[in-house]
C-alpha atoms as a PDB file:
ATOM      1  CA  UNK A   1     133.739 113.482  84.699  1.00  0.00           C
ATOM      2  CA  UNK A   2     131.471 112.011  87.356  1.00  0.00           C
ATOM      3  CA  UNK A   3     131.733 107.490  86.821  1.00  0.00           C
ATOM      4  CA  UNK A   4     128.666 105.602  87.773  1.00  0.00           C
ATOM      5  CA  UNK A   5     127.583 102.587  88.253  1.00  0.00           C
ATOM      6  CA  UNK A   6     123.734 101.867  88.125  1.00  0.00           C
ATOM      7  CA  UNK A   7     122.394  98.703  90.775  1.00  0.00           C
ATOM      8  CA  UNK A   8     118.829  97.605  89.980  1.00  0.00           C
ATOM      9  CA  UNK A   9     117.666  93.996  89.562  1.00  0.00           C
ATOM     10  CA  UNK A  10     115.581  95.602  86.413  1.00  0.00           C
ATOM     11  CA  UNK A  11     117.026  95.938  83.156  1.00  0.00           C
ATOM     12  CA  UNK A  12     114.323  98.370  82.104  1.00  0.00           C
ATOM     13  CA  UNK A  13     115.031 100.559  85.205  1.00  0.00           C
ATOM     14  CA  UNK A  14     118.877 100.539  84.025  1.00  0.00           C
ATOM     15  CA  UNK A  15     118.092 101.311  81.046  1.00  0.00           C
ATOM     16  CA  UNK A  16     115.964 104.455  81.827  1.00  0.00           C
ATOM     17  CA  UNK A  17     118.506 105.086  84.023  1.00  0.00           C
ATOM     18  CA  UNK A  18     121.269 105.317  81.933  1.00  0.00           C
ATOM     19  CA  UNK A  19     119.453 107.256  79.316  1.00  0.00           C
ATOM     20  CA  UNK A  20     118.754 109.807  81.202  1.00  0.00           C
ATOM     21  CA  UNK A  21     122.492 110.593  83.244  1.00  0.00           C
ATOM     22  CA  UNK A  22     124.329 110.427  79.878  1.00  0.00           C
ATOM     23  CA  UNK A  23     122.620 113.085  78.615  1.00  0.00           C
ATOM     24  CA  UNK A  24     124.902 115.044  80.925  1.00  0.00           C
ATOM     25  CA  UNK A  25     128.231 115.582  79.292  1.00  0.00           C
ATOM     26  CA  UNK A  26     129.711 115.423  83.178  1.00  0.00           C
ATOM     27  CA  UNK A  27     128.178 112.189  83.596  1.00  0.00           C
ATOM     28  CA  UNK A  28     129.802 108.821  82.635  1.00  0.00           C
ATOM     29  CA  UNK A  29     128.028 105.106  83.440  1.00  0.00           C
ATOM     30  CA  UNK A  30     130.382 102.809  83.777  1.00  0.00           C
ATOM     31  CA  UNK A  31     128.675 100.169  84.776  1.00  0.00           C
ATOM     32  CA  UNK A  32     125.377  98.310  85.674  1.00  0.00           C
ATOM     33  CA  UNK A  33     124.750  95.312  88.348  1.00  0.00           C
ATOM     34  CA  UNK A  34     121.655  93.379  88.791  1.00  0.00           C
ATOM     35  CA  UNK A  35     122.600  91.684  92.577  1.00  0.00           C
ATOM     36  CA  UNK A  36     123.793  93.161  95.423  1.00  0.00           C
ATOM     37  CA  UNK A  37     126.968  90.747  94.858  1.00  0.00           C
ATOM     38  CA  UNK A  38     127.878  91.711  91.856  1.00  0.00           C
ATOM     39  CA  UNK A  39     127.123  95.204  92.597  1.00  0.00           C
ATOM     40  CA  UNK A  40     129.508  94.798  95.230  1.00  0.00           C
ATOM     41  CA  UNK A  41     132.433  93.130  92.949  1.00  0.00           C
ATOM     42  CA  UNK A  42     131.663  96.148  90.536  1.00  0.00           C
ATOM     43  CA  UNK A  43     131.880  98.570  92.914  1.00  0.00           C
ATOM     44  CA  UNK A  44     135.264  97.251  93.687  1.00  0.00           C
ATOM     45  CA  UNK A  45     136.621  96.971  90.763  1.00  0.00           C
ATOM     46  CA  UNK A  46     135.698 100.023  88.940  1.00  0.00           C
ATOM     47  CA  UNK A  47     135.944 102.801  91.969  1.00  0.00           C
ATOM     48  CA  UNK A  48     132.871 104.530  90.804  1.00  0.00           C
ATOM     49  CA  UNK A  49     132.558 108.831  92.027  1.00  0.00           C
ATOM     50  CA  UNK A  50     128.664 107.484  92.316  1.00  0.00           C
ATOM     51  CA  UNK A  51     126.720 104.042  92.814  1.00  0.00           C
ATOM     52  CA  UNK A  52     122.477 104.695  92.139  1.00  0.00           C
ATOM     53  CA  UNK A  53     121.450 102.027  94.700  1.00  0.00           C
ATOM     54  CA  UNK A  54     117.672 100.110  94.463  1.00  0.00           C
ATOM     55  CA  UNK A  55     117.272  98.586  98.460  1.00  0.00           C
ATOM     56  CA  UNK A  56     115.008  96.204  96.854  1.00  0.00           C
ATOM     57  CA  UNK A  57     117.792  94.011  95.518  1.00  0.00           C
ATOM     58  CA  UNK A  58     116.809  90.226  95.014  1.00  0.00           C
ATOM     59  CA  UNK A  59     119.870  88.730  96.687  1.00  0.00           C
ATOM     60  CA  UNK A  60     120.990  90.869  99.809  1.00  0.00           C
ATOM     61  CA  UNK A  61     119.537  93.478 101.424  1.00  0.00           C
ATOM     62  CA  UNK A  62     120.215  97.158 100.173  1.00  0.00           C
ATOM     63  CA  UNK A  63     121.514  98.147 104.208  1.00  0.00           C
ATOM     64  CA  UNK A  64     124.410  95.285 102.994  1.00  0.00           C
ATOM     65  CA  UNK A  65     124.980  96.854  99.906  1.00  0.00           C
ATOM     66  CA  UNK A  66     125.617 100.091 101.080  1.00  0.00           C
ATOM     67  CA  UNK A  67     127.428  99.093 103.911  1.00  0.00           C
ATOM     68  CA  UNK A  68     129.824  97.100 102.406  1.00  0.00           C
ATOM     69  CA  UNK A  69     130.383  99.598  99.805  1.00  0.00           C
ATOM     70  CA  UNK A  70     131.246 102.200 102.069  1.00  0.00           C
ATOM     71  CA  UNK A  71     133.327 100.203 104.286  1.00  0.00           C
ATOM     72  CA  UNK A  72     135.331  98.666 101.231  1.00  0.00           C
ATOM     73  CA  UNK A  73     135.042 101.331  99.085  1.00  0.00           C
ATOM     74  CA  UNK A  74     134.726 105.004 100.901  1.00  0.00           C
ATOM     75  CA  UNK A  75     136.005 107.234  97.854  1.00  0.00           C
ATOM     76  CA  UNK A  76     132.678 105.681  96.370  1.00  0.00           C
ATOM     77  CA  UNK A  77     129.173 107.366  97.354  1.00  0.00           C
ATOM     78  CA  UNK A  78     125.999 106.431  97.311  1.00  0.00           C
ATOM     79  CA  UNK A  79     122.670 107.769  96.108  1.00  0.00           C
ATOM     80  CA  UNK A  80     119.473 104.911  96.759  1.00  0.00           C
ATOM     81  CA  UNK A  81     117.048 105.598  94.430  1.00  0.00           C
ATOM     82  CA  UNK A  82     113.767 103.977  95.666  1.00  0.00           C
ATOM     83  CA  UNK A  83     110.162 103.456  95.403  1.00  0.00           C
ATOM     84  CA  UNK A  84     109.941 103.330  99.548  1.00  0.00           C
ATOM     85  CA  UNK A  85     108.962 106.198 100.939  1.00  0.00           C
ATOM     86  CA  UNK A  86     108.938 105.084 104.880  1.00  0.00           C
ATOM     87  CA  UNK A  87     110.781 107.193 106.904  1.00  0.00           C
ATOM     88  CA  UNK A  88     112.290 103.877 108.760  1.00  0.00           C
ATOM     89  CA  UNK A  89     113.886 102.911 105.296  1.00  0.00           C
ATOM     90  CA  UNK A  90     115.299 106.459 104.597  1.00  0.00           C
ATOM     91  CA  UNK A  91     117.057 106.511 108.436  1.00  0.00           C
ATOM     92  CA  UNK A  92     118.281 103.117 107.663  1.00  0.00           C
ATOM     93  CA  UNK A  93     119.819 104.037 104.550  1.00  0.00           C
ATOM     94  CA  UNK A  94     121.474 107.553 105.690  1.00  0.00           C
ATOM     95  CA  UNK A  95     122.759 104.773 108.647  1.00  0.00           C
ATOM     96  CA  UNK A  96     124.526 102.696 106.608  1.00  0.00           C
ATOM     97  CA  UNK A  97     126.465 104.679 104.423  1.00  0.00           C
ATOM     98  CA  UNK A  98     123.892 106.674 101.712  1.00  0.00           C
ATOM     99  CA  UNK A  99     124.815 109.891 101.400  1.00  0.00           C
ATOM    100  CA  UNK A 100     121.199 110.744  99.141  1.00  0.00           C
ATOM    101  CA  UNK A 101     117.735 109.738  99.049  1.00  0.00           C
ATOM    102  CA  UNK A 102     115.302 110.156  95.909  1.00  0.00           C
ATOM    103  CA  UNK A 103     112.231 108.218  95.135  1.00  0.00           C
ATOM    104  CA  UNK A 104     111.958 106.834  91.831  1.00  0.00           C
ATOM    105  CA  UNK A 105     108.962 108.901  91.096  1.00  0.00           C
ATOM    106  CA  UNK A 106     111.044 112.133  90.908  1.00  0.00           C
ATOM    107  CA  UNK A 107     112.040 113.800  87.929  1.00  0.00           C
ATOM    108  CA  UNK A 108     115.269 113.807  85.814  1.00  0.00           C
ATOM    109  CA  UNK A 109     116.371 116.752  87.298  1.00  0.00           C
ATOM    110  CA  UNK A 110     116.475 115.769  91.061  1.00  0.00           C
ATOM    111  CA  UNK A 111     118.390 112.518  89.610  1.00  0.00           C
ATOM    112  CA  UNK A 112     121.051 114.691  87.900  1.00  0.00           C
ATOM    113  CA  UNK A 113     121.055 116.793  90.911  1.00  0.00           C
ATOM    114  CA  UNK A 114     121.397 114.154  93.408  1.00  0.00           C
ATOM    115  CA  UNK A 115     124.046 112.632  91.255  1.00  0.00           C
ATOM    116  CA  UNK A 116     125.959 115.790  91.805  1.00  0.00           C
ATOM    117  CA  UNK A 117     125.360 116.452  95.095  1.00  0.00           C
ATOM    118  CA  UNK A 118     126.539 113.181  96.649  1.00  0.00           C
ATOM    119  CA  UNK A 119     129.278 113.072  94.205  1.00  0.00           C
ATOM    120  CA  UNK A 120     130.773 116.372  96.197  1.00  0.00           C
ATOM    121  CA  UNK A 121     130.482 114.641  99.088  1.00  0.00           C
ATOM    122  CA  UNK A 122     127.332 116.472  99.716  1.00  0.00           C
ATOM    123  CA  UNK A 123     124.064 114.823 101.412  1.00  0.00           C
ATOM    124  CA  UNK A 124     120.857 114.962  99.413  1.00  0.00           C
ATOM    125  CA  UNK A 125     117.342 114.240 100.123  1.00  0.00           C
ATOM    126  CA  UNK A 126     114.349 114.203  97.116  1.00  0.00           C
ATOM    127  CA  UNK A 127     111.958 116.983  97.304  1.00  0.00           C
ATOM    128  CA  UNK A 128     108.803 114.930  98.693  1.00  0.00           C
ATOM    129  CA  UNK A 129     111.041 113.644 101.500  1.00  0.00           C
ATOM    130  CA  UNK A 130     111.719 116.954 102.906  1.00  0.00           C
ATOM    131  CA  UNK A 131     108.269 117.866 102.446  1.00  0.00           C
ATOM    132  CA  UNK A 132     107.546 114.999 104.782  1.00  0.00           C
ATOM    133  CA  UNK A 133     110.634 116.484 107.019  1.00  0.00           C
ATOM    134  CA  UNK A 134     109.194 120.023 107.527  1.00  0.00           C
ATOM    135  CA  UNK A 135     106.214 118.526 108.002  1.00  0.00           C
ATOM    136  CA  UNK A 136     107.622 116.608 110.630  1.00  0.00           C
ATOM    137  CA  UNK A 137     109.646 119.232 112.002  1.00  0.00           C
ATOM    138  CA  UNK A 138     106.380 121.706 112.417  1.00  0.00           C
ATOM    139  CA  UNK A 139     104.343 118.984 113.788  1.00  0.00           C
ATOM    140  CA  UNK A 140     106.721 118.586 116.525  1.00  0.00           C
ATOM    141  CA  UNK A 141     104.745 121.269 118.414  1.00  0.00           C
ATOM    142  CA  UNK A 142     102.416 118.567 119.737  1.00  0.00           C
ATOM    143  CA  UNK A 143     104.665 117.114 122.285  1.00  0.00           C
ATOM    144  CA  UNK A 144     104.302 116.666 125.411  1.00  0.00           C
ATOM    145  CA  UNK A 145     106.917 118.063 127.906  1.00  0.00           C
ATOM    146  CA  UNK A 146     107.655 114.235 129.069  1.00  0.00           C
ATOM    147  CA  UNK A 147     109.254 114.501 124.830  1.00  0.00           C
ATOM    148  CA  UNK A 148     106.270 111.998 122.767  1.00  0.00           C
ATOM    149  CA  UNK A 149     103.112 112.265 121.375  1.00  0.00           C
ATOM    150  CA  UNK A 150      99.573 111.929 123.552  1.00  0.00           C
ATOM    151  CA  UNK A 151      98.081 108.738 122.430  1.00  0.00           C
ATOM    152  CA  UNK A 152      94.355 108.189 123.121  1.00  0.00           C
ATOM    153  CA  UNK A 153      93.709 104.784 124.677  1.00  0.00           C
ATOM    154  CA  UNK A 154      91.307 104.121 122.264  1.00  0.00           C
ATOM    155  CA  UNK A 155      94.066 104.635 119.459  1.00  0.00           C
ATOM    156  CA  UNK A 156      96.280 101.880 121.295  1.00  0.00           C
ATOM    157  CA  UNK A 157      93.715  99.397 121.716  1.00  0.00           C
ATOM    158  CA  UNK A 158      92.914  99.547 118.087  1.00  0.00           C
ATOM    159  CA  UNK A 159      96.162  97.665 117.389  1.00  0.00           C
ATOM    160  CA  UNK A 160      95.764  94.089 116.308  1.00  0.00           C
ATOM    161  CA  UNK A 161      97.354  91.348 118.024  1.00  0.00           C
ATOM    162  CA  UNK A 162      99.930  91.003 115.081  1.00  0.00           C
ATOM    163  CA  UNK A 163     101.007  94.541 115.215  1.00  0.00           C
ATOM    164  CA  UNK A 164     101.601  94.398 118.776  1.00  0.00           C
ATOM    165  CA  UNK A 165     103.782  91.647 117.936  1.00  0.00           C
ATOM    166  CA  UNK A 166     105.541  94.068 115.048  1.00  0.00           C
ATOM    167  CA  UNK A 167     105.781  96.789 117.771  1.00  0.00           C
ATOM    168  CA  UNK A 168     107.903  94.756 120.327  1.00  0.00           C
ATOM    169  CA  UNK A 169     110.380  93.911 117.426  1.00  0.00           C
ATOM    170  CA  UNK A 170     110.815  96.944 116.021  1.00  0.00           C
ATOM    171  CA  UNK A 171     111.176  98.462 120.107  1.00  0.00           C
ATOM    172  CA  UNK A 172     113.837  95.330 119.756  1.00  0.00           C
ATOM    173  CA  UNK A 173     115.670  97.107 117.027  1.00  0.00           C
ATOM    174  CA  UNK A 174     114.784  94.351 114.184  1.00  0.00           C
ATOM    175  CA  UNK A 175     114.603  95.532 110.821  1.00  0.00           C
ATOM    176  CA  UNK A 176     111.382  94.937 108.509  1.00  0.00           C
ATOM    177  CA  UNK A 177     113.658  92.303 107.058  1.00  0.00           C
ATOM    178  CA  UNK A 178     114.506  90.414 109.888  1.00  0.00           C
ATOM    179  CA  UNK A 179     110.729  90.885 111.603  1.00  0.00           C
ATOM    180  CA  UNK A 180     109.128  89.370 108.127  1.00  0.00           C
ATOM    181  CA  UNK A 181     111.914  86.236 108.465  1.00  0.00           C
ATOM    182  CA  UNK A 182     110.693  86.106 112.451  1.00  0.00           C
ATOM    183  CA  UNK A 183     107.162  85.970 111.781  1.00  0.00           C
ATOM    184  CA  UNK A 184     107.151  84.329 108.198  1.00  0.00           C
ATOM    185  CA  UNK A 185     105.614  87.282 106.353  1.00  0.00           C
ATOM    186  CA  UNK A 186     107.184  89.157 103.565  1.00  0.00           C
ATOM    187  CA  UNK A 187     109.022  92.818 103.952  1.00  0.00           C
ATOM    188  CA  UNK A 188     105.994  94.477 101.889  1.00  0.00           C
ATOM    189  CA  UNK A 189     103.256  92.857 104.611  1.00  0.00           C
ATOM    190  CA  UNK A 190     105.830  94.432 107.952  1.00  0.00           C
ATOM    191  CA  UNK A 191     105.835  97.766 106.085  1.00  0.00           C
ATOM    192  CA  UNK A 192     102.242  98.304 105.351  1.00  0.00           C
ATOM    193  CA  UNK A 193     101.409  96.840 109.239  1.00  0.00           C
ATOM    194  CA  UNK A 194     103.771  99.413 110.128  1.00  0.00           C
ATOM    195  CA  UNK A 195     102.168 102.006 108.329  1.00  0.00           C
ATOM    196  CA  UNK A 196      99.124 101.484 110.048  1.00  0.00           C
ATOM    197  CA  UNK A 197     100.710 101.388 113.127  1.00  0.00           C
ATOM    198  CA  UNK A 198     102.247 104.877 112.901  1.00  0.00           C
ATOM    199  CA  UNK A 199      98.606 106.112 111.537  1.00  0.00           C
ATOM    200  CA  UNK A 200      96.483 104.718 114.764  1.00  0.00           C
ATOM    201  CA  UNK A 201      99.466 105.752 117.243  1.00  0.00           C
ATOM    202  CA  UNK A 202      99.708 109.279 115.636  1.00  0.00           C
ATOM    203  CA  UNK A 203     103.541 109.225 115.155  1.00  0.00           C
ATOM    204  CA  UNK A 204     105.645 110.109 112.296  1.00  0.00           C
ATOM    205  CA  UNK A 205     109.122 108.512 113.089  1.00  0.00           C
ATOM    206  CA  UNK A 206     110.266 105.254 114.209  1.00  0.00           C
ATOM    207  CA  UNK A 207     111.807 106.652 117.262  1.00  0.00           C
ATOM    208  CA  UNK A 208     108.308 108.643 118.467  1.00  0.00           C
ATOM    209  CA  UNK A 209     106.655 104.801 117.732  1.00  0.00           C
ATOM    210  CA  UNK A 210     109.314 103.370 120.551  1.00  0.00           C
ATOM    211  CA  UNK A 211     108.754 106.198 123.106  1.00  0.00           C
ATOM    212  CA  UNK A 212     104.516 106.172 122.402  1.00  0.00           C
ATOM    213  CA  UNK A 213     104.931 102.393 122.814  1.00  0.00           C
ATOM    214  CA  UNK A 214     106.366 102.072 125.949  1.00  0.00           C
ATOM    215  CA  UNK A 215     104.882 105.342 127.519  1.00  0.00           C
ATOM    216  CA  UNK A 216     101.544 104.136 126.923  1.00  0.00           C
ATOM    217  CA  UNK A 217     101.828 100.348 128.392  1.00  0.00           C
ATOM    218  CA  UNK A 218     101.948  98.802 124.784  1.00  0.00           C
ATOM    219  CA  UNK A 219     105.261  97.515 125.545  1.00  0.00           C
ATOM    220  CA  UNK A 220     107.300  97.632 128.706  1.00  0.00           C
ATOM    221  CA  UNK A 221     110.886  98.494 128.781  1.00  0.00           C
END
């Protein structure tokens, strides 16, 4: 029997959730938590095989939750089930301690798949994200030899004057949570600036965004 324990700050989302896992006869739910806290205390107190993790969670950030579940509780793993699909949210979550990936728009048979995967111990990534992987695997052709992207100049100086400001924290190594509480805008506002970012700049990963920053004079290093 595979225990769970469901953490969304929506009680319809739980719901669904639950629904759908216990129609597997291998799958118990043994619990549901609608903060990060008491996902947390839950997580803790029950031992769960698998915790379904939302990062959007009202109280703490989702890199907390799964970092302090898999530094308090390691025989626990976790599978975020999300509606982001940025790449810089799906690093950050493999970095603190997820062991899956799926985006909430995925069927029920990735979920039950995922469930089982991470449950074994086994890491697990939805099918659109490693769509998006191959695709960034094949694209990696167009590199330069110096190892990131050619960026025209007239890409670059399309950047606004508030996403040069996002590039220079993220090359700082802030979060989109800690960048919106630095310049007073919310998480969804950093994201879609990044977004656009990436798209002028021609880069597909938060790392190629550094090295195409500070190659091309956007930011010195």
């Amino acid at each position: 029997m595979i225990r769970i324990v469901i953490i969304d700050d929506h009680a319809i989302v739980r719901a669904g959730i639950r629904a759908l896992v216990e129609l597997e006869e291998e799958f118990e739910v043994v619990g549901e938590a609608a903060t990060g806290e008491q996902a947390i205390s839950m997580v803790q107190e029950l031992k769960p095989d698998v915790a379904v993790v939302d990062m959007a969670m009202p109280d703490i950030p989702g890199t907390e939750i799964l970092q302090r579940i898999s530094n308090s509780v390691p025989e626990t793993n976790c599978l975020v089930l999300s509606m982001q699909a940025d790449e810089s949210y799906v690093h950050e979550a493999f970095k603190c301690g997820a062991l899956g990936y799926l985006l909430k728009e995925s069927t029920t048979d990735y979920l039950v798949k995922g469930i089982k995967q991470v449950a074994n111990k086994k890491r697990f990534l939805g099918p659109v994200l490693i769509e998006r992987a191959i695709d960034a695997y094949l694209s990696a052709g167009d590199v330069s030899s110096s190892g990131f992207r050619n960026v025209s100049k007239s890409s670059r100086s399309t950047l606004t004057k508030r996403e040069n400001e996002i590039v220079a924290l993220i090359t700082d190594g802030l979060t989109s949570v800690a960048i919106g509480n630095r310049l007073g805008i919310s998480v969804r506002t950093v994201d879609t600036h990044r977004a656009n970012i990436m798209n002028k700049l021609g880069v597909r990963t938060q790392a190629e965004l550094v090295r195409n920053a500070i190659a091309s004079g956007i930011i010195k290093e």
